[in-house]
Protein backbone atom coordinates (compact mmCIF):
# COMPACT_ATOMS: atom_id res chain seq x y z
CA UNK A 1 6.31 3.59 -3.62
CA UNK A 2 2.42 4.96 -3.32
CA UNK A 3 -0.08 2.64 -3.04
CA UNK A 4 -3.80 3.96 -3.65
CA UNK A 5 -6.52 1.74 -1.64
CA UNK A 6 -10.47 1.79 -2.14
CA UNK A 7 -10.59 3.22 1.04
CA UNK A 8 -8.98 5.19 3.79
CA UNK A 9 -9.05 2.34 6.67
CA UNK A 10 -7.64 0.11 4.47
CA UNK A 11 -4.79 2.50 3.47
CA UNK A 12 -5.18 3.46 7.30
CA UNK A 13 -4.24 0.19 7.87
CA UNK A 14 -1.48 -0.41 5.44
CA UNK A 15 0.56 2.48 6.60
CA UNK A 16 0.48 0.70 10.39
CA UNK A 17 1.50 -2.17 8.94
CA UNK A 18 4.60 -0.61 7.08
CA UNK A 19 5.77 1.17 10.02
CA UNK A 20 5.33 -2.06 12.20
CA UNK A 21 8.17 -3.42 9.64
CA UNK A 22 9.89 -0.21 10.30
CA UNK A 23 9.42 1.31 7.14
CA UNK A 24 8.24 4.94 6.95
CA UNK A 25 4.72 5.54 5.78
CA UNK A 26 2.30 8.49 4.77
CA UNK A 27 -1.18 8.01 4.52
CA UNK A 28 -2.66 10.75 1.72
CA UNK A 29 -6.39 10.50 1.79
CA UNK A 30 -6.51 6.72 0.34
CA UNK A 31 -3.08 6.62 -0.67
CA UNK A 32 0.23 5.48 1.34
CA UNK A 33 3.43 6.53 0.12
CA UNK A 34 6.25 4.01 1.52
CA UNK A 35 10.03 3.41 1.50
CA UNK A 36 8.83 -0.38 2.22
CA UNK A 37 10.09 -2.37 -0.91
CA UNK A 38 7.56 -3.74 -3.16
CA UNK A 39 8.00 -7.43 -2.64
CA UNK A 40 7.67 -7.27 1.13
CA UNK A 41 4.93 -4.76 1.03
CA UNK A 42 2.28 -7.08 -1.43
CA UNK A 43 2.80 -10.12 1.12
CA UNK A 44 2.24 -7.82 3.79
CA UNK A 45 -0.85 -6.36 2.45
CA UNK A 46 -2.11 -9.50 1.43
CA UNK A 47 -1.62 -11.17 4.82
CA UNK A 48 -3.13 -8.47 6.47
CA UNK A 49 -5.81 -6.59 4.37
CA UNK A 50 -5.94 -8.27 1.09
CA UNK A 51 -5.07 -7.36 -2.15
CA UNK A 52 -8.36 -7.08 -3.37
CA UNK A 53 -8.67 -3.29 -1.41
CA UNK A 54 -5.56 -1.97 -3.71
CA UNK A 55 -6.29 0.16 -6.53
CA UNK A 56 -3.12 1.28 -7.65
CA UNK A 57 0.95 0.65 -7.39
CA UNK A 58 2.91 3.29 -8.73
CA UNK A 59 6.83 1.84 -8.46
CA UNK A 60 8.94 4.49 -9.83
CA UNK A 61 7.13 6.12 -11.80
CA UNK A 62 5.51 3.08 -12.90
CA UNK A 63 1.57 2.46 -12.13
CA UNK A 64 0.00 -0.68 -11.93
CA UNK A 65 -3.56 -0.93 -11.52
CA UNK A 66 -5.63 -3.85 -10.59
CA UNK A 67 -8.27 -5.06 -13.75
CA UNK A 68 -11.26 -5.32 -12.57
């Protein structure tokens, strides 16, 4: 999974997070690409940063972007 945040602290922040839950987790600029499965990675970004910092989820080949 890559998720693409407005910033770099927050994706900073995201990749600790992941690898906390002992998922691995590359940070790319403002992106993190994760093995961390999708429905334990939005509660964990929410908890921690919020949601409203993503920009992007790409799943699979599948993008979802937050409407702004």
């Amino acid at each position: 999974m890559r998720i693409a945040f407005s910033n770099r602290v927050a994706a900073r922040a995201a990749a600790t997070i992941f690898e906390q839950y002992g998922f691995s987790a590359k940070q790319l600029d403002t992106e993190v690409v994760t093995d961390c499965p999708t429905l334990l990675a939005a509660p964990a970004i929410e908890r921690s940063i919020g949601l409203e910092l993503v920009e992007r989820i790409d799943v699979g080949g599948r993008a979802f972007t937050r409407a702004r």
